[in-house]
PDB file of N, CA and C in Angstrom:
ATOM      1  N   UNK A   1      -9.642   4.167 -14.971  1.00  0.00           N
ATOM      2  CA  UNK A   1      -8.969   3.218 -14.109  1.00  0.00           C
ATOM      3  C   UNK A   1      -8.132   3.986 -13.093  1.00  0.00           C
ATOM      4  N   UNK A   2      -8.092   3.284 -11.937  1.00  0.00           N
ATOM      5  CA  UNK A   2      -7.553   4.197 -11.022  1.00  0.00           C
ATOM      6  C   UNK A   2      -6.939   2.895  -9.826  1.00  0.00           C
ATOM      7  N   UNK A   3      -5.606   3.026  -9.568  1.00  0.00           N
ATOM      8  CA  UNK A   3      -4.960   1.867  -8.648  1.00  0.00           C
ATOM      9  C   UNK A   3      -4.290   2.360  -7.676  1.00  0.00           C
ATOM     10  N   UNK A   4      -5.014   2.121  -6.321  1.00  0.00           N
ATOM     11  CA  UNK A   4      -4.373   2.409  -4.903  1.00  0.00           C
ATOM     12  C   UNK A   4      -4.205   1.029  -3.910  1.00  0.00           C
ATOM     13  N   UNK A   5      -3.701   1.850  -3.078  1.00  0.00           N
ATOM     14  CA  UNK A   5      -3.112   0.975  -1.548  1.00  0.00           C
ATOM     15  C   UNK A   5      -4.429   1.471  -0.544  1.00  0.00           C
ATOM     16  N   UNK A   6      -4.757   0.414   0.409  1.00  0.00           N
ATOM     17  CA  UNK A   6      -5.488   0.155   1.582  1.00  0.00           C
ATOM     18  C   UNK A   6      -4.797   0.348   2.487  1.00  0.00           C
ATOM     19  N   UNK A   7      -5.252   0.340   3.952  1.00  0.00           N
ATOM     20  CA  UNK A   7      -4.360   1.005   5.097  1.00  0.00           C
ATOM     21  C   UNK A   7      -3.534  -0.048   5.521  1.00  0.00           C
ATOM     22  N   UNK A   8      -4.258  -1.504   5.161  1.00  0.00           N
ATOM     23  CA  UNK A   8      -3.351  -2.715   5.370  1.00  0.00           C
ATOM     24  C   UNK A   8      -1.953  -3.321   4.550  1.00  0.00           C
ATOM     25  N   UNK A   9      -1.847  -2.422   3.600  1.00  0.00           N
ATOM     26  CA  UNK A   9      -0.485  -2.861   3.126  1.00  0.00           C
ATOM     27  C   UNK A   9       0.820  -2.716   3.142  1.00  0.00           C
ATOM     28  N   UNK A  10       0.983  -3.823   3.081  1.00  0.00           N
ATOM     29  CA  UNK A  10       2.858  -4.248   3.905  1.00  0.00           C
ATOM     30  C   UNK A  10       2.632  -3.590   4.830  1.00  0.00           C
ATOM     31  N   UNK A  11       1.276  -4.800   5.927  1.00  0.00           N
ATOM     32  CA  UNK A  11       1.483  -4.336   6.981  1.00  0.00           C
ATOM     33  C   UNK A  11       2.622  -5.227   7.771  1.00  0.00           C
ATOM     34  N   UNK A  12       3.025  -6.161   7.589  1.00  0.00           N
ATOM     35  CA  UNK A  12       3.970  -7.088   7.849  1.00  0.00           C
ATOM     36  C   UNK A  12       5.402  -6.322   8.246  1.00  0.00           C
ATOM     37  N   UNK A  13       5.681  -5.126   7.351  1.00  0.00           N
ATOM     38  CA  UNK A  13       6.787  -4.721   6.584  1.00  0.00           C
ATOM     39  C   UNK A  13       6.690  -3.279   8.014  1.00  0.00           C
ATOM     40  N   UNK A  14       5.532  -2.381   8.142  1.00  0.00           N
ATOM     41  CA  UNK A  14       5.496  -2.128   8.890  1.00  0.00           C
ATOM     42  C   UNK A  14       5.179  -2.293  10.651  1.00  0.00           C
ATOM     43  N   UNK A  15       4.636  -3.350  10.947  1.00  0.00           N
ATOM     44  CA  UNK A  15       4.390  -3.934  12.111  1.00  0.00           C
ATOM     45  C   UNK A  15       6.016  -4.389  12.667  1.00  0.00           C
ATOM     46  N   UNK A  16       6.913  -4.255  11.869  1.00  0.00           N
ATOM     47  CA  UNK A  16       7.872  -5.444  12.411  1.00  0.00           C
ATOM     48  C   UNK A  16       8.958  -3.948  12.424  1.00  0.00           C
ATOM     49  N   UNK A  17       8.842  -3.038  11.946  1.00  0.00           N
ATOM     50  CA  UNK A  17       9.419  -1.852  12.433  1.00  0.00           C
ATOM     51  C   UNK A  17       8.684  -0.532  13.442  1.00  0.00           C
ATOM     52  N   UNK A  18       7.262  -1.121  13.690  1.00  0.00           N
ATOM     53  CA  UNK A  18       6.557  -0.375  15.092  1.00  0.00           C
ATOM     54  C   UNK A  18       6.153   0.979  14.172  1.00  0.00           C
ATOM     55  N   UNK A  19       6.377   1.135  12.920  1.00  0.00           N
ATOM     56  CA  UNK A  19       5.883   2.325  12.071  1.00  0.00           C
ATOM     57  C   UNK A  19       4.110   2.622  12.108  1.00  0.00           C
ATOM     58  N   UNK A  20       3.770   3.933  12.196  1.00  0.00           N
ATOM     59  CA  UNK A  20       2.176   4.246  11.637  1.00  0.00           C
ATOM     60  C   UNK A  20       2.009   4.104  10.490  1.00  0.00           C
ATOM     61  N   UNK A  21       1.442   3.640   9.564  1.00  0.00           N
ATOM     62  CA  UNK A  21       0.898   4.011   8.397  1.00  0.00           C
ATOM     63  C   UNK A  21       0.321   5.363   8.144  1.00  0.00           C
ATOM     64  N   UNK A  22       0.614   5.914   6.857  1.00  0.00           N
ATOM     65  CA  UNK A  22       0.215   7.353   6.861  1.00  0.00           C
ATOM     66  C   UNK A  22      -0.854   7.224   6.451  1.00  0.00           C
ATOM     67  N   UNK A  23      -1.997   8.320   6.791  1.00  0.00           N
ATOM     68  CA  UNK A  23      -3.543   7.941   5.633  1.00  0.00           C
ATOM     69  C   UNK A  23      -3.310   8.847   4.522  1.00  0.00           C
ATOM     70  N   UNK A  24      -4.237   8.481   3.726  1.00  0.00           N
ATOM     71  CA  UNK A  24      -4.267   8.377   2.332  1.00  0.00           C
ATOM     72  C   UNK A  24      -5.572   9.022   2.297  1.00  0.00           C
ATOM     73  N   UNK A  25      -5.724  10.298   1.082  1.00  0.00           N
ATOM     74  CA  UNK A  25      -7.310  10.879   0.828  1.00  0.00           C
ATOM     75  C   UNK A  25      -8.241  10.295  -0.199  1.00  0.00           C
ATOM     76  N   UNK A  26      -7.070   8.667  -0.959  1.00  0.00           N
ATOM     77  CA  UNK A  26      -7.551   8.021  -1.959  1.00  0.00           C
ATOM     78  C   UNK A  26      -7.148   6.833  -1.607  1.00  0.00           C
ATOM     79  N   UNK A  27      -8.100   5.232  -0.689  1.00  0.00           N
ATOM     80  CA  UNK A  27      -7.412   4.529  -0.890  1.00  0.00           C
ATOM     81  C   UNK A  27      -8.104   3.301  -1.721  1.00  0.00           C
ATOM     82  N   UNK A  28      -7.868   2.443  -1.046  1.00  0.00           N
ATOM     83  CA  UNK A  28      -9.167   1.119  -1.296  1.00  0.00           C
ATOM     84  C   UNK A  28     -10.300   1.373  -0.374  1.00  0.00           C
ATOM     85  N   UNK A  29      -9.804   1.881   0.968  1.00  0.00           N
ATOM     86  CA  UNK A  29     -11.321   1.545   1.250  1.00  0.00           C
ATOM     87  C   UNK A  29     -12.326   2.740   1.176  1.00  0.00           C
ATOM     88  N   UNK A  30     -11.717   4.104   0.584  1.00  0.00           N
ATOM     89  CA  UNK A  30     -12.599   5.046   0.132  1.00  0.00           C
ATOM     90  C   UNK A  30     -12.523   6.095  -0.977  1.00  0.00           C
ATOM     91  N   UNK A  31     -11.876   4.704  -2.295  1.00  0.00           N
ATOM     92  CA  UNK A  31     -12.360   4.867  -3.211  1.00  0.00           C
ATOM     93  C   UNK A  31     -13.341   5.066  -4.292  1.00  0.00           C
ATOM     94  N   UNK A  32     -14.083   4.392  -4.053  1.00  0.00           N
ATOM     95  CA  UNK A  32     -15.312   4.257  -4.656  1.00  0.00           C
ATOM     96  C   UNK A  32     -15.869   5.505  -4.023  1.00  0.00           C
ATOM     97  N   UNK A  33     -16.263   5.780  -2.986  1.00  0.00           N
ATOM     98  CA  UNK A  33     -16.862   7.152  -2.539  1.00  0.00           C
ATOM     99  C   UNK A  33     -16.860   8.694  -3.150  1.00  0.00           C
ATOM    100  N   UNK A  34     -15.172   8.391  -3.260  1.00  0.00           N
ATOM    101  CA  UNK A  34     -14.479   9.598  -4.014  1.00  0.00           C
ATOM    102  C   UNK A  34     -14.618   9.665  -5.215  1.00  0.00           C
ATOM    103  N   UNK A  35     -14.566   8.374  -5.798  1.00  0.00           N
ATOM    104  CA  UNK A  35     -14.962   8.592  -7.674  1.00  0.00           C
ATOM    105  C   UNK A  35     -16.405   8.619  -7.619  1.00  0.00           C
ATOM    106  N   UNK A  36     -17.529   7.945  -7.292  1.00  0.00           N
ATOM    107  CA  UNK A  36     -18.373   8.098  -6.998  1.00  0.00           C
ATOM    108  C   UNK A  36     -19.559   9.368  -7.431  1.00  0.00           C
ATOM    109  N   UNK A  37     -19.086  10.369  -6.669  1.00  0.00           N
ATOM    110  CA  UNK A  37     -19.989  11.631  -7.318  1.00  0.00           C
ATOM    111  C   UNK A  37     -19.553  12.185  -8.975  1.00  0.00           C
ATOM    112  N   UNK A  38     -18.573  11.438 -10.035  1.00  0.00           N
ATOM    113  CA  UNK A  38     -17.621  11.917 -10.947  1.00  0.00           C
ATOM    114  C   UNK A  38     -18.053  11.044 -12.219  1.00  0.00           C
ATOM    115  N   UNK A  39     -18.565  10.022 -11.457  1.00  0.00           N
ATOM    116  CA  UNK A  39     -18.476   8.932 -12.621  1.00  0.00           C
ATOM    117  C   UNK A  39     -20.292   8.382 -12.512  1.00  0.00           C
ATOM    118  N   UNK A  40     -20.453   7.648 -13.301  1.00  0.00           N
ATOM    119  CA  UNK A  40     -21.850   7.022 -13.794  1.00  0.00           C
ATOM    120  C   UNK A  40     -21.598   5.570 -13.178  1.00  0.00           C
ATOM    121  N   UNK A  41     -20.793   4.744 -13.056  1.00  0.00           N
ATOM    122  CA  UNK A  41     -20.745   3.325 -12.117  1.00  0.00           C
ATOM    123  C   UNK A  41     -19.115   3.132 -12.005  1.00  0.00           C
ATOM    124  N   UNK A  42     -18.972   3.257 -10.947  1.00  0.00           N
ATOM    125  CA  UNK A  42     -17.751   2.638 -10.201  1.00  0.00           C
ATOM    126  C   UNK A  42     -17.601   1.046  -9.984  1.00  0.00           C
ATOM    127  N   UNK A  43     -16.742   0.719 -10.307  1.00  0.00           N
ATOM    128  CA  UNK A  43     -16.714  -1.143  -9.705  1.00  0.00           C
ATOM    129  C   UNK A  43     -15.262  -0.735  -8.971  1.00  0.00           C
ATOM    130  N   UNK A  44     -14.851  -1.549  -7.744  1.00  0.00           N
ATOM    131  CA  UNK A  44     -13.810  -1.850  -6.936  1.00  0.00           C
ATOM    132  C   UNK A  44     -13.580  -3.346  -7.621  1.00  0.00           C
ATOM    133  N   UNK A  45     -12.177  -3.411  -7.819  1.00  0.00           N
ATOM    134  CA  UNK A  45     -11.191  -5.089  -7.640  1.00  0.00           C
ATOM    135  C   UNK A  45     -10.136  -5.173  -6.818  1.00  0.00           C
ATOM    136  N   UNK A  46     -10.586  -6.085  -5.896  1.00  0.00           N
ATOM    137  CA  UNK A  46      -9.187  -6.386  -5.790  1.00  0.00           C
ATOM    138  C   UNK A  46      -8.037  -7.237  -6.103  1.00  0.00           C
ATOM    139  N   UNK A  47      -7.236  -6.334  -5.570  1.00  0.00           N
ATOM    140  CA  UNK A  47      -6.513  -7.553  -6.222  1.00  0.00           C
ATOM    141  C   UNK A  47      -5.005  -8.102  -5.080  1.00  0.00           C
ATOM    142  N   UNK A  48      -4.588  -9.200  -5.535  1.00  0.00           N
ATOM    143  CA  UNK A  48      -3.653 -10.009  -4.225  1.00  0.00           C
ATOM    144  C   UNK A  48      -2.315  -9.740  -4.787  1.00  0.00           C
ATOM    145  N   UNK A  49      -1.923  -9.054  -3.998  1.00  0.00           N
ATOM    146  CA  UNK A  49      -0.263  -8.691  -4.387  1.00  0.00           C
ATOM    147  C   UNK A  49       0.207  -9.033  -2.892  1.00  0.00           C
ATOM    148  N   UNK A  50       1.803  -9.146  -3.443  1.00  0.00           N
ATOM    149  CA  UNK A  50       2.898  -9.626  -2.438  1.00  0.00           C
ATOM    150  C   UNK A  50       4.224  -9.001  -3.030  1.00  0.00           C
ATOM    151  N   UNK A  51       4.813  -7.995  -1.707  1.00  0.00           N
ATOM    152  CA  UNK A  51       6.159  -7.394  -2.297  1.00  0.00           C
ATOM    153  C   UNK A  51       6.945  -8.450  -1.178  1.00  0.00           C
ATOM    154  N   UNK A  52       7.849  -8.770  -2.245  1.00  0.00           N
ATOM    155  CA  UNK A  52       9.092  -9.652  -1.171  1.00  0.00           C
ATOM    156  C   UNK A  52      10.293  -8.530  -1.096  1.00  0.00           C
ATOM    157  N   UNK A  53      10.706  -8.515  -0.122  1.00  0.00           N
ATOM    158  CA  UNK A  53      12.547  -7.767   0.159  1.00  0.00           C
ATOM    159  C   UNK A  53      13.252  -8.691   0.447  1.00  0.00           C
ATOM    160  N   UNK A  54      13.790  -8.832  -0.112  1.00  0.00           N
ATOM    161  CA  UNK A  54      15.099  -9.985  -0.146  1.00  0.00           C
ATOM    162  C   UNK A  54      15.903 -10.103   1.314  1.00  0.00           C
ATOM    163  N   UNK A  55      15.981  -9.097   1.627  1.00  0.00           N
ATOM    164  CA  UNK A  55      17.125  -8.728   2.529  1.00  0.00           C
ATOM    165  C   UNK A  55      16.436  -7.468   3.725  1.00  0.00           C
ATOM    166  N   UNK A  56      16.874  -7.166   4.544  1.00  0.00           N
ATOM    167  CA  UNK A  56      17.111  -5.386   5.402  1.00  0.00           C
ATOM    168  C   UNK A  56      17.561  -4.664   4.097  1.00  0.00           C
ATOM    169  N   UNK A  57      18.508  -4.569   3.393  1.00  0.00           N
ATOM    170  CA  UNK A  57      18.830  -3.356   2.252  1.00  0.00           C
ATOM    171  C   UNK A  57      17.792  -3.188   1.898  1.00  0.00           C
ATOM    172  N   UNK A  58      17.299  -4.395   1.087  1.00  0.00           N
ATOM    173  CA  UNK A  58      15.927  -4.223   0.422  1.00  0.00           C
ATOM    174  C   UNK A  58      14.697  -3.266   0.740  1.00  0.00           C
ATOM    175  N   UNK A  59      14.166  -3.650   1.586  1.00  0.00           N
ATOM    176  CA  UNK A  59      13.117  -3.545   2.760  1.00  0.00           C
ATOM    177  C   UNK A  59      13.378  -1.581   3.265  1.00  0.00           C
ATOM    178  N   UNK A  60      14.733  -1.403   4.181  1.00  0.00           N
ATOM    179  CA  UNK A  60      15.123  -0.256   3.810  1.00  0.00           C
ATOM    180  C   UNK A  60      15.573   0.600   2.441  1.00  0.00           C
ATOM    181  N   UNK A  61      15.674   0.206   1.586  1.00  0.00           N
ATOM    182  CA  UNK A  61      15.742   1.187   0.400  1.00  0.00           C
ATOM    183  C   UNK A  61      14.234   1.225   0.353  1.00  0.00           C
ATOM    184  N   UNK A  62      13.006   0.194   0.028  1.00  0.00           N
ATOM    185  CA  UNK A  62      11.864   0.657  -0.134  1.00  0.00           C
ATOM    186  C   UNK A  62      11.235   1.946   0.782  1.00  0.00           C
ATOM    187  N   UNK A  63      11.530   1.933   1.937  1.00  0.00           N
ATOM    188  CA  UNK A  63      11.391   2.217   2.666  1.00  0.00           C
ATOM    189  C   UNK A  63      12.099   3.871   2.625  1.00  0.00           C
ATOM    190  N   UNK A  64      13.022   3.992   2.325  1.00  0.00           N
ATOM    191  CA  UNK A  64      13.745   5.172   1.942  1.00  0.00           C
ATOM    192  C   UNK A  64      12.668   5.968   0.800  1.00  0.00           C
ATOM    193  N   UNK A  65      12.117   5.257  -0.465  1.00  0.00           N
ATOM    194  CA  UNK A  65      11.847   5.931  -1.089  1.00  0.00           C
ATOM    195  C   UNK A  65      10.184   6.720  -1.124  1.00  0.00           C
ATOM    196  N   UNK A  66       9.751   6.253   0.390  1.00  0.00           N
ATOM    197  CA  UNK A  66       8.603   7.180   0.815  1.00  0.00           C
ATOM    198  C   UNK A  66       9.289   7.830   1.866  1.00  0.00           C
ATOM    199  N   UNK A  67      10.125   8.302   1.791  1.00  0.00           N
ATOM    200  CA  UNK A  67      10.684   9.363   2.945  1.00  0.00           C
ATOM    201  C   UNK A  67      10.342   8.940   4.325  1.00  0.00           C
ATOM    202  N   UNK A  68      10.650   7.596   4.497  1.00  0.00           N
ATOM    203  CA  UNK A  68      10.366   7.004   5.731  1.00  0.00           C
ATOM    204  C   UNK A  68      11.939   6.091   6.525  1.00  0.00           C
ATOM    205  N   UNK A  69      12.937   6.968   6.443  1.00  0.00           N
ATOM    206  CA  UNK A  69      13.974   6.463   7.087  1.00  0.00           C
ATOM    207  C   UNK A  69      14.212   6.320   8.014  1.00  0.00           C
ATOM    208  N   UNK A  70      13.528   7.322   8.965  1.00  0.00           N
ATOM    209  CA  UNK A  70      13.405   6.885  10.543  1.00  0.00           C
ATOM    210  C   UNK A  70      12.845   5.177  10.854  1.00  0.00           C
ATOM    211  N   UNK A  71      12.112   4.779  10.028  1.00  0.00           N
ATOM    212  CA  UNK A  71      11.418   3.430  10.211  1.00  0.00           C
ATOM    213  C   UNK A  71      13.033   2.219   9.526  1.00  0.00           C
ATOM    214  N   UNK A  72      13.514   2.555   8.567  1.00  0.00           N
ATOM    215  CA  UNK A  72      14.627   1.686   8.055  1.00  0.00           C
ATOM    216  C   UNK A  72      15.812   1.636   9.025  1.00  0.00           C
ATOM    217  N   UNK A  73      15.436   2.441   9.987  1.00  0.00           N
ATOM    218  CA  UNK A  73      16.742   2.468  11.063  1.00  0.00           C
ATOM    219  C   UNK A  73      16.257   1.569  11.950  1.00  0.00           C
ATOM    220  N   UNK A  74      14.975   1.053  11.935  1.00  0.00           N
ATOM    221  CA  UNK A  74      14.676   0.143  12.644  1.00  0.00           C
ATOM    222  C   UNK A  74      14.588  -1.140  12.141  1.00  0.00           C
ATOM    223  N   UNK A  75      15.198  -1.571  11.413  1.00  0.00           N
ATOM    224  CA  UNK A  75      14.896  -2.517  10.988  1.00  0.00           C
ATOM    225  C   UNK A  75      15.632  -3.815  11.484  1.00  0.00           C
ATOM    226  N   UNK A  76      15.464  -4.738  11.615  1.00  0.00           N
ATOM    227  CA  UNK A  76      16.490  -6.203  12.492  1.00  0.00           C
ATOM    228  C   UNK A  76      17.601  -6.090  11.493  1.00  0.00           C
ATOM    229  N   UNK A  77      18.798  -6.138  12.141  1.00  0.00           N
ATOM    230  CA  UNK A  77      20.269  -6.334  11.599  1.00  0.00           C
ATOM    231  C   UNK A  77      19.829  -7.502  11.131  1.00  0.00           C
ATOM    232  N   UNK A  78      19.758  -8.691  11.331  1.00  0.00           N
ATOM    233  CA  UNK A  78      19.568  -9.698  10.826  1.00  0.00           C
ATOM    234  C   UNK A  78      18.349 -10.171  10.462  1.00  0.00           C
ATOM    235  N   UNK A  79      17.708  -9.097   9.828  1.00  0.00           N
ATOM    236  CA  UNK A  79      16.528  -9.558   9.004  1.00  0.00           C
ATOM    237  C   UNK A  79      16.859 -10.196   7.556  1.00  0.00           C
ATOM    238  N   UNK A  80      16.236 -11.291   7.404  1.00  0.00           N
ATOM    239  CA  UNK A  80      16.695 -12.029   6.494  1.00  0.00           C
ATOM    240  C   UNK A  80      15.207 -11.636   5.202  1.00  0.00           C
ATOM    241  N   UNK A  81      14.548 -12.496   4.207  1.00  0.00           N
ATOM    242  CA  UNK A  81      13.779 -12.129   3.632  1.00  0.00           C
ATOM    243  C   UNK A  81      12.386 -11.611   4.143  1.00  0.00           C
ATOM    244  N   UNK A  82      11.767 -11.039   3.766  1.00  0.00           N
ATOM    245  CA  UNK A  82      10.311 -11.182   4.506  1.00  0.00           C
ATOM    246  C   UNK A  82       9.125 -10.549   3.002  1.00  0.00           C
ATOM    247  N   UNK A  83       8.385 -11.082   3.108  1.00  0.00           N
ATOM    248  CA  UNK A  83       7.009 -11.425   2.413  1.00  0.00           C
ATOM    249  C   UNK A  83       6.208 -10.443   3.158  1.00  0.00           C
ATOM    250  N   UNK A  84       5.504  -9.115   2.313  1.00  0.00           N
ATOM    251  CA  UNK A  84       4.331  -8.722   2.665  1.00  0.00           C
ATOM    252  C   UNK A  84       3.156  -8.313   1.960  1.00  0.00           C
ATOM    253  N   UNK A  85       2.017  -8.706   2.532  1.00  0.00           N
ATOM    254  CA  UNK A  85       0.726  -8.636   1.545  1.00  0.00           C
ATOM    255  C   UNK A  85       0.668  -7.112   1.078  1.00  0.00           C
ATOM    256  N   UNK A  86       0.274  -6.961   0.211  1.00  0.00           N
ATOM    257  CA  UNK A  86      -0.188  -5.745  -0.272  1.00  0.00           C
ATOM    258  C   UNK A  86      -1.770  -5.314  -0.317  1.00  0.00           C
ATOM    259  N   UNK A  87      -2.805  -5.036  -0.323  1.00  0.00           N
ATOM    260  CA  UNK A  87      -4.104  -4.320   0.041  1.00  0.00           C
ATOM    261  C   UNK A  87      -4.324  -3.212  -1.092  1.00  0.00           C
ATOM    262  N   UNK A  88      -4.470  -3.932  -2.528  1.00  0.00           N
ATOM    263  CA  UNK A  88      -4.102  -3.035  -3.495  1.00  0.00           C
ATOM    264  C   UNK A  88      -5.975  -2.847  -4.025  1.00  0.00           C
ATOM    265  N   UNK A  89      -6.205  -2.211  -4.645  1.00  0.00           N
ATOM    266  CA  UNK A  89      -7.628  -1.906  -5.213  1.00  0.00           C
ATOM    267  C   UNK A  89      -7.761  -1.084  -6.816  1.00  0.00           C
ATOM    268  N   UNK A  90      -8.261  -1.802  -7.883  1.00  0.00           N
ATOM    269  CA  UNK A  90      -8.286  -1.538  -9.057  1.00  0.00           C
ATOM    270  C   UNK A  90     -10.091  -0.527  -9.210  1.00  0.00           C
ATOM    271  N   UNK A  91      -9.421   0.165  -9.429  1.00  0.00           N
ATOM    272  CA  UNK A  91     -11.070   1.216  -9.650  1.00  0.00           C
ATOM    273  C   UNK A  91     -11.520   1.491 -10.986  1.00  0.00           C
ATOM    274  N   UNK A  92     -12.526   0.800 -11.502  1.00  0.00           N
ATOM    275  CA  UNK A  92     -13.066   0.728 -12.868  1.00  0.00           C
ATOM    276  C   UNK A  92     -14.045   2.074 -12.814  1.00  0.00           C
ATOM    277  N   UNK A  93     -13.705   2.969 -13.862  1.00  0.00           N
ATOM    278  CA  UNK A  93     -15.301   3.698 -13.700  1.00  0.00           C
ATOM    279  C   UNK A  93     -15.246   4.457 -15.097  1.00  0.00           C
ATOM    280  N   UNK A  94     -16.480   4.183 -15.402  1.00  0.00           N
ATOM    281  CA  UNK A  94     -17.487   4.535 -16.206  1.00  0.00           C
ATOM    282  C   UNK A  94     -18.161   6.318 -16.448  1.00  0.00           C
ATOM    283  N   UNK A  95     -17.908   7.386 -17.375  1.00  0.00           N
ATOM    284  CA  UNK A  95     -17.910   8.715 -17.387  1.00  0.00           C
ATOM    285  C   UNK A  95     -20.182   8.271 -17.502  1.00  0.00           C
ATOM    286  N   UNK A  96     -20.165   9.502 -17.025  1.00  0.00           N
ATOM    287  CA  UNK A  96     -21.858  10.065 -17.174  1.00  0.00           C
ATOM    288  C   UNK A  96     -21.979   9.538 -18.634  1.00  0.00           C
ATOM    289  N   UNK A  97     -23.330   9.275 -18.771  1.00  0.00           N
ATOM    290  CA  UNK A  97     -23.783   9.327 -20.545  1.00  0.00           C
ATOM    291  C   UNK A  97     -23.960  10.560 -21.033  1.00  0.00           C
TER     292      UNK A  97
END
């Protein structure tokens, strides 16, 4: 089992602070590829997640703890809650026989 993020998540969270998303050498959408040559059958799930931040603290502390503070300095003084999808992917796989 293996559980990552897609390039789309909390894109909400980043769109509304003008941030890049960093890429990833493992995500959802090239997972399966990567387990792929390792394993005997891969299955992808997804699955529907939603991180809420209560607040700007919120939102910036998350935000703090990927070493992304330049982006929490941007954040609306008066940002109140905000809701963002997550782009999460569950990787089932199966060893060689």
């Amino acid at each position: 089992m293996a559980v990552t993020n897609g390039r789309e998540s909390l894109a909400e969270l980043y769109d509304l602070v003008g941030g890049e998303r960093r890429e990833s050498t493992f995500s959802s959408e090239n997972g399966a590829e990567v387990l792929r040559p390792h394993f005997a059958r891969v299955e992808r799930h997804d699955v529907d997640v939603r991180a809420v931040f209560a607040d700007r603290a919120a939102a910036a502390a998350y935000l703090e703890t990927l070493e992304r503070g330049e982006l929490a300095a941007r954040l609306p003084a008066d940002m109140g809650r905000l809701v963002a999808r997550g782009a999460v992917a569950v990787f089932a796989a199966e060893a060689p026989a």
